[in-house]
PDB file of N, CA and C in Angstrom:
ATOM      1  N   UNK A   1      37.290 -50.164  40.553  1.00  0.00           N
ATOM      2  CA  UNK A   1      36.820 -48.797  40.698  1.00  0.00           C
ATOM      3  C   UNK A   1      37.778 -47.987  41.571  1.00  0.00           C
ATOM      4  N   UNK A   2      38.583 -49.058  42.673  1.00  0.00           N
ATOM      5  CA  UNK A   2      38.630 -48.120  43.219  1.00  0.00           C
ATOM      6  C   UNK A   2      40.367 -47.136  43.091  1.00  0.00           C
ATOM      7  N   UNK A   3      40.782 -48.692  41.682  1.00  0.00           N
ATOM      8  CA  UNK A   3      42.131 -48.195  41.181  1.00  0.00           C
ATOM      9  C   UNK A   3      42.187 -47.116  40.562  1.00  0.00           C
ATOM     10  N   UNK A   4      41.225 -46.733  39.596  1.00  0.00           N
ATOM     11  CA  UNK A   4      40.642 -45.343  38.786  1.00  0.00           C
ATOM     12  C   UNK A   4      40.614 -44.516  39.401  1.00  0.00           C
ATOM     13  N   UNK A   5      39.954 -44.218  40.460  1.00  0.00           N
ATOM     14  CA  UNK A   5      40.088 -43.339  41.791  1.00  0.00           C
ATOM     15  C   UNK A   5      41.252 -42.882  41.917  1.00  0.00           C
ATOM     16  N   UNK A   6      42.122 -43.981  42.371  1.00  0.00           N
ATOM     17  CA  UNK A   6      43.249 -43.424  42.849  1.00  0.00           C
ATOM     18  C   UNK A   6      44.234 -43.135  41.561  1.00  0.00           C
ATOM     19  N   UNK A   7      44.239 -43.790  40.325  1.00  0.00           N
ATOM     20  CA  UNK A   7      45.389 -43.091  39.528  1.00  0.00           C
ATOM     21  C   UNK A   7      44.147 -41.617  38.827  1.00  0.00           C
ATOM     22  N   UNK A   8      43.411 -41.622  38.888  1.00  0.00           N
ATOM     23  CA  UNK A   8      42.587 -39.731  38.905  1.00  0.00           C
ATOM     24  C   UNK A   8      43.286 -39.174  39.523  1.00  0.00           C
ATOM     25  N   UNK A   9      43.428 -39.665  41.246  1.00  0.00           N
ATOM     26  CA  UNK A   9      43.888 -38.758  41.842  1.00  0.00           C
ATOM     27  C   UNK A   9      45.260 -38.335  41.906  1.00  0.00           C
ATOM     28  N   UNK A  10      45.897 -39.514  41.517  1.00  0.00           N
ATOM     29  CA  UNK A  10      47.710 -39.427  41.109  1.00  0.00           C
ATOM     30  C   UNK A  10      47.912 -38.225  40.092  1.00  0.00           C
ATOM     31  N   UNK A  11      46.676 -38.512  38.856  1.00  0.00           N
ATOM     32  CA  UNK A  11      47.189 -37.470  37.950  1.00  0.00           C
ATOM     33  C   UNK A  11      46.780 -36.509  37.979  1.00  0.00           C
ATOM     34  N   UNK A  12      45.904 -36.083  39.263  1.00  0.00           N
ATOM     35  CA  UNK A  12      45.591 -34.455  39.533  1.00  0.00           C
ATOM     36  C   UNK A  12      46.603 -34.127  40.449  1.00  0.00           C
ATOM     37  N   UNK A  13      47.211 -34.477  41.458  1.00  0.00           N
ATOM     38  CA  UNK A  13      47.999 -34.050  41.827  1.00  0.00           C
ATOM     39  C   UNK A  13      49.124 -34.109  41.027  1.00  0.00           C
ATOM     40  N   UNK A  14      50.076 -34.868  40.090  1.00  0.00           N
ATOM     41  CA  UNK A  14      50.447 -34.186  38.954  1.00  0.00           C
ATOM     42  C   UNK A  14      50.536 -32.999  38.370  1.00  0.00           C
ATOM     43  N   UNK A  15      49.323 -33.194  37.920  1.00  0.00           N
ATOM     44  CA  UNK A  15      49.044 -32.074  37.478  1.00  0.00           C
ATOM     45  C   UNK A  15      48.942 -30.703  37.797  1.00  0.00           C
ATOM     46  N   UNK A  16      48.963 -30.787  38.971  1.00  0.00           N
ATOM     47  CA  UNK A  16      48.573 -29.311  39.727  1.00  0.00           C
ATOM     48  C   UNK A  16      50.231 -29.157  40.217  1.00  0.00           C
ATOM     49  N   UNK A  17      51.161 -29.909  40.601  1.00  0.00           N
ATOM     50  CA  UNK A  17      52.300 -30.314  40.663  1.00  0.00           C
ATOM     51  C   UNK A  17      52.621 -29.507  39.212  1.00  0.00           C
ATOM     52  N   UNK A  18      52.692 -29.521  38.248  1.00  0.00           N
ATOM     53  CA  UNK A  18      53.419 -29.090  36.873  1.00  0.00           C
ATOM     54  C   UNK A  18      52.749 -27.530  36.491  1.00  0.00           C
ATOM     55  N   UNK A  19      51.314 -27.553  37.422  1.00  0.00           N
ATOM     56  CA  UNK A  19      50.506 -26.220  36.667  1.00  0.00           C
ATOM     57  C   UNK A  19      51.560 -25.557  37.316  1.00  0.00           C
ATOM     58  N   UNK A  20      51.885 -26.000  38.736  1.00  0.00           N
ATOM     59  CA  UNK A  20      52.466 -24.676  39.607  1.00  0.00           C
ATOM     60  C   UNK A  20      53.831 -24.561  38.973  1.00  0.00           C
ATOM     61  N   UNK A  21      54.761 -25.497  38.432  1.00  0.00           N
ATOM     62  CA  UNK A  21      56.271 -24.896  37.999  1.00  0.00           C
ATOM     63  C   UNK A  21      56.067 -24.474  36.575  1.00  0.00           C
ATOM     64  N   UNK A  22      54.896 -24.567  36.224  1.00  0.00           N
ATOM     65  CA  UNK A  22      54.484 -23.443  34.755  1.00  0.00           C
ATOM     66  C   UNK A  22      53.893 -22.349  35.333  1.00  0.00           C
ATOM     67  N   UNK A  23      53.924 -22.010  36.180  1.00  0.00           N
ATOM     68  CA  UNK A  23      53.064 -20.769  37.117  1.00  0.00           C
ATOM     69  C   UNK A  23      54.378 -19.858  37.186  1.00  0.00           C
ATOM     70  N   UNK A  24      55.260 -20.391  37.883  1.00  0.00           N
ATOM     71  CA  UNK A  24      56.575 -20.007  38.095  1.00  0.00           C
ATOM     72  C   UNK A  24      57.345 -19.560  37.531  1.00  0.00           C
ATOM     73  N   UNK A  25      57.890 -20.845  36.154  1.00  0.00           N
ATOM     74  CA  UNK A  25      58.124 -20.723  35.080  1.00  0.00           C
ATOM     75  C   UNK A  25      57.583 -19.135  34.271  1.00  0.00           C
ATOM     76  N   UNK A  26      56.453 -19.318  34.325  1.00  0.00           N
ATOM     77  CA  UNK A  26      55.635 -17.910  33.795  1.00  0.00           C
ATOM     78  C   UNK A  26      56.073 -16.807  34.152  1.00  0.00           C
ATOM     79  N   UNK A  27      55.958 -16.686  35.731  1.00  0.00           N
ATOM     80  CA  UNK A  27      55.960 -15.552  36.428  1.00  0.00           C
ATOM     81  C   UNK A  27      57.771 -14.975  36.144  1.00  0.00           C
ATOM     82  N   UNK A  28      58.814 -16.113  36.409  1.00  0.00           N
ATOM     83  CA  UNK A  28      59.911 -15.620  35.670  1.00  0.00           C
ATOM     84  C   UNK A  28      60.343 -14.885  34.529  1.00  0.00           C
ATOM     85  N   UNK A  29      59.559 -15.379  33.525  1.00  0.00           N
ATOM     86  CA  UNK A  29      59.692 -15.346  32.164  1.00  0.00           C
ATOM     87  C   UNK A  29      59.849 -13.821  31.878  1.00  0.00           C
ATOM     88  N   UNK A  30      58.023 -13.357  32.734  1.00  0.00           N
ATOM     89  CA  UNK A  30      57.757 -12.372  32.718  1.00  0.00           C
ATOM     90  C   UNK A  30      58.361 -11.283  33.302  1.00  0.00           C
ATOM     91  N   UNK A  31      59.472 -11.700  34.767  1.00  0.00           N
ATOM     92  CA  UNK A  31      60.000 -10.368  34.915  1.00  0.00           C
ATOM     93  C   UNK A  31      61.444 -10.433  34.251  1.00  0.00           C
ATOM     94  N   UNK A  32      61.546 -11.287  33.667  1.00  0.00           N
ATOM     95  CA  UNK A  32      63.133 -11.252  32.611  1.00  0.00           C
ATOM     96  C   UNK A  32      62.050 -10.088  31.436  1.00  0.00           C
ATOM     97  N   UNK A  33      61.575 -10.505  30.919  1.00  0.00           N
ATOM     98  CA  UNK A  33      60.507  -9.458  30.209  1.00  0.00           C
ATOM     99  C   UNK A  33      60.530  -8.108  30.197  1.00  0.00           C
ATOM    100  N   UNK A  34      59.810  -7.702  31.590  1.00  0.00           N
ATOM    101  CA  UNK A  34      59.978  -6.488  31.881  1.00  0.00           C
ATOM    102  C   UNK A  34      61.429  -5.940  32.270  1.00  0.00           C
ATOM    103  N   UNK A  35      62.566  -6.424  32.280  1.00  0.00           N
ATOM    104  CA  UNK A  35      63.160  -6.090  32.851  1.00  0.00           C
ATOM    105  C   UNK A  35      64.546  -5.520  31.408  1.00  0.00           C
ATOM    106  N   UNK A  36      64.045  -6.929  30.099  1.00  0.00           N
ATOM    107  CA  UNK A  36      64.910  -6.567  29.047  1.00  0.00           C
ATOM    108  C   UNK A  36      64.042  -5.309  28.428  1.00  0.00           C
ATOM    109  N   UNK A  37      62.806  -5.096  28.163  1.00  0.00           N
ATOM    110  CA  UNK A  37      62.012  -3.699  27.936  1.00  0.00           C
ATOM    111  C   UNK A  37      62.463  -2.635  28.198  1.00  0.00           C
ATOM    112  N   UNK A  38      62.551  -3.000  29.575  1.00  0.00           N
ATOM    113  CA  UNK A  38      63.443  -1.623  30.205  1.00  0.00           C
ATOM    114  C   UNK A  38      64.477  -1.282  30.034  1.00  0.00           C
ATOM    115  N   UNK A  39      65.615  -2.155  29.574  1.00  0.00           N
ATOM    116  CA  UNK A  39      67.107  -2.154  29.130  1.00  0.00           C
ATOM    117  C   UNK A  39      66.947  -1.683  27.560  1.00  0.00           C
ATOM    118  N   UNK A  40      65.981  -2.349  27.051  1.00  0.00           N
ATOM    119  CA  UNK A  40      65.906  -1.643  25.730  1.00  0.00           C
ATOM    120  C   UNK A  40      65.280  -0.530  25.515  1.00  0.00           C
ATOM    121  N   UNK A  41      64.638   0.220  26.325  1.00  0.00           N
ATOM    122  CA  UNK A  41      64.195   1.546  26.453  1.00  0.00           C
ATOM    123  C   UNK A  41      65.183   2.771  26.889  1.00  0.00           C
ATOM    124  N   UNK A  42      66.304   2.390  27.437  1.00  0.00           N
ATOM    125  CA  UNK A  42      66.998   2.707  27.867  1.00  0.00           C
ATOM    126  C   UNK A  42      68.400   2.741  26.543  1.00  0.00           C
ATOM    127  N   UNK A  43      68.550   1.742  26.077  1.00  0.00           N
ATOM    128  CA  UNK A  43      69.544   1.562  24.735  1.00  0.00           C
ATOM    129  C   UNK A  43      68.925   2.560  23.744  1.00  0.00           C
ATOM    130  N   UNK A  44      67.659   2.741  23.564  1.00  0.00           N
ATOM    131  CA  UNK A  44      66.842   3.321  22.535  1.00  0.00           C
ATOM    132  C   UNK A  44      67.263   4.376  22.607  1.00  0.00           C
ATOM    133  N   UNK A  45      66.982   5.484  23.949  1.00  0.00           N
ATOM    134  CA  UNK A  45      67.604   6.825  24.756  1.00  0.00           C
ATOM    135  C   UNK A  45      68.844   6.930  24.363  1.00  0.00           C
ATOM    136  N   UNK A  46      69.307   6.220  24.590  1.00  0.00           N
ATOM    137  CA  UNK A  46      71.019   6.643  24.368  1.00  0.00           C
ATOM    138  C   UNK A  46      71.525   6.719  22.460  1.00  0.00           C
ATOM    139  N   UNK A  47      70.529   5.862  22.165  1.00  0.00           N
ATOM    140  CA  UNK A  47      70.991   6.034  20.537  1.00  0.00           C
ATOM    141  C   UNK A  47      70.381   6.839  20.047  1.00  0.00           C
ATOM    142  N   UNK A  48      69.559   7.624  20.377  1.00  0.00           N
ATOM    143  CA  UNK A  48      68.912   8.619  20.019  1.00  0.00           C
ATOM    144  C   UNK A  48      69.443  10.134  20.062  1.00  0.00           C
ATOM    145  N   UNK A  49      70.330   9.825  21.450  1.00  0.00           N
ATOM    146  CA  UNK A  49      71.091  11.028  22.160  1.00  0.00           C
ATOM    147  C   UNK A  49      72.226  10.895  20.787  1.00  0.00           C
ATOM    148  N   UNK A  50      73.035   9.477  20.978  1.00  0.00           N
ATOM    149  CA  UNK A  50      74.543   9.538  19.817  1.00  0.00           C
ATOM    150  C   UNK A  50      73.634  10.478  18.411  1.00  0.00           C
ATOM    151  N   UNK A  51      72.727   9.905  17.420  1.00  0.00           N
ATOM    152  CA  UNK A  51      71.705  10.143  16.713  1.00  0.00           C
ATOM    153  C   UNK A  51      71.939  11.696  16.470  1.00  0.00           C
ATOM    154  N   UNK A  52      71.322  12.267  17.607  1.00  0.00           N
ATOM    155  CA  UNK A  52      71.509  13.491  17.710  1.00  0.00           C
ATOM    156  C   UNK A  52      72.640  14.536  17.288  1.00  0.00           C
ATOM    157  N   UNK A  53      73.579  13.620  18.098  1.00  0.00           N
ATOM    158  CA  UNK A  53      74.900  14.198  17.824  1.00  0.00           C
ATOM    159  C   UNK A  53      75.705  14.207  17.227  1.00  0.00           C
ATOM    160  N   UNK A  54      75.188  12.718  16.484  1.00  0.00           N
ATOM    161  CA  UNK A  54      75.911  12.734  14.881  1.00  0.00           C
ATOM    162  C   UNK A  54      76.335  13.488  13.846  1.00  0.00           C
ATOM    163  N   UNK A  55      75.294  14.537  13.818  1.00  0.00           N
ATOM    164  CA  UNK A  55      75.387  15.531  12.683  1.00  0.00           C
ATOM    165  C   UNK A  55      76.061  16.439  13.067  1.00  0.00           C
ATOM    166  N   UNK A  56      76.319  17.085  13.844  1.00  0.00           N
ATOM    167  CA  UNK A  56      77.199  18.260  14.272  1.00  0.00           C
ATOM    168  C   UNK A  56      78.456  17.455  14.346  1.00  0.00           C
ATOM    169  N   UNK A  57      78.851  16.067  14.638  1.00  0.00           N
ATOM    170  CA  UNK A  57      80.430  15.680  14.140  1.00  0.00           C
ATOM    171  C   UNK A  57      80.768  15.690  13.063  1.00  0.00           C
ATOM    172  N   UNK A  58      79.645  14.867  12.059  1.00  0.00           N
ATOM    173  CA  UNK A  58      79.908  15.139  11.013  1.00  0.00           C
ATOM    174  C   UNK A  58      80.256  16.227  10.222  1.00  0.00           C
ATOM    175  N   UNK A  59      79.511  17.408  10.623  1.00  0.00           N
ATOM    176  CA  UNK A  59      79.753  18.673  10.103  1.00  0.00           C
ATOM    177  C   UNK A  59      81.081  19.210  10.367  1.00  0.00           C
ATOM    178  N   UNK A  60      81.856  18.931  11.029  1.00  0.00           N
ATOM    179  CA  UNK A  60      82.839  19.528  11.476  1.00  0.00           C
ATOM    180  C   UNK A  60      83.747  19.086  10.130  1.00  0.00           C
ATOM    181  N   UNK A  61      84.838  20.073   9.930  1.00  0.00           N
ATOM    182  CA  UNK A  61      85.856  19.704   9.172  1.00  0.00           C
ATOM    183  C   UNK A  61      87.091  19.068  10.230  1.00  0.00           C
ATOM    184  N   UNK A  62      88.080  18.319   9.636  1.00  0.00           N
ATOM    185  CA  UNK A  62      88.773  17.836  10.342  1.00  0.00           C
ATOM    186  C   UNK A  62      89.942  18.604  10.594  1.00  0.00           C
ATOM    187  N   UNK A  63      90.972  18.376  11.639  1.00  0.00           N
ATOM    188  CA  UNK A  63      91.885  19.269  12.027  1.00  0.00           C
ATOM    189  C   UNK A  63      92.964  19.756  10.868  1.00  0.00           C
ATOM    190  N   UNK A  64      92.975  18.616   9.825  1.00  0.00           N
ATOM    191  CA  UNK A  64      94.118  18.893   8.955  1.00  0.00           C
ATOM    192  C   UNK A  64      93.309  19.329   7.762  1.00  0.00           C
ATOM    193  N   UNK A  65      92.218  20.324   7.459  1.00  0.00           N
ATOM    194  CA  UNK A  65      91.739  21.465   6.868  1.00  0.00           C
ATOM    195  C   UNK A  65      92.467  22.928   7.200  1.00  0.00           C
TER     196      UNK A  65
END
């Protein structure tokens, strides 16, 4: 009985041992996350701006007209 006991208790501490570097793990994940969102919100802006400005280059005739 009282070996059961103790490998329970081996594999809760384990366990709580692995919850926490998946806690971590997580919490990383998540500000790589927010952080590529924001880089791509930011890429979005800017291609929107080129986007914009596309058409008035295009329109232009070129110098040797």
């Amino acid at each position: 009985m009282e070996s059961r006991i103790q490998d329970l208790e081996t594999r809760l501490t384990f366990q709580e041992d692995l919850l926490g570097k998946l806690d971590d793990a997580l919490a990383s994940q998540q500000k790589q996350l927010i952080d590529i969102n924001q880089r791509l919100s930011l890429v979005t802006e800017q291609l929107k701006l080129v986007q914009r400005e596309l058409p008035s280059i295009q329109d232009e005739r070129p110098p040797h007209y």
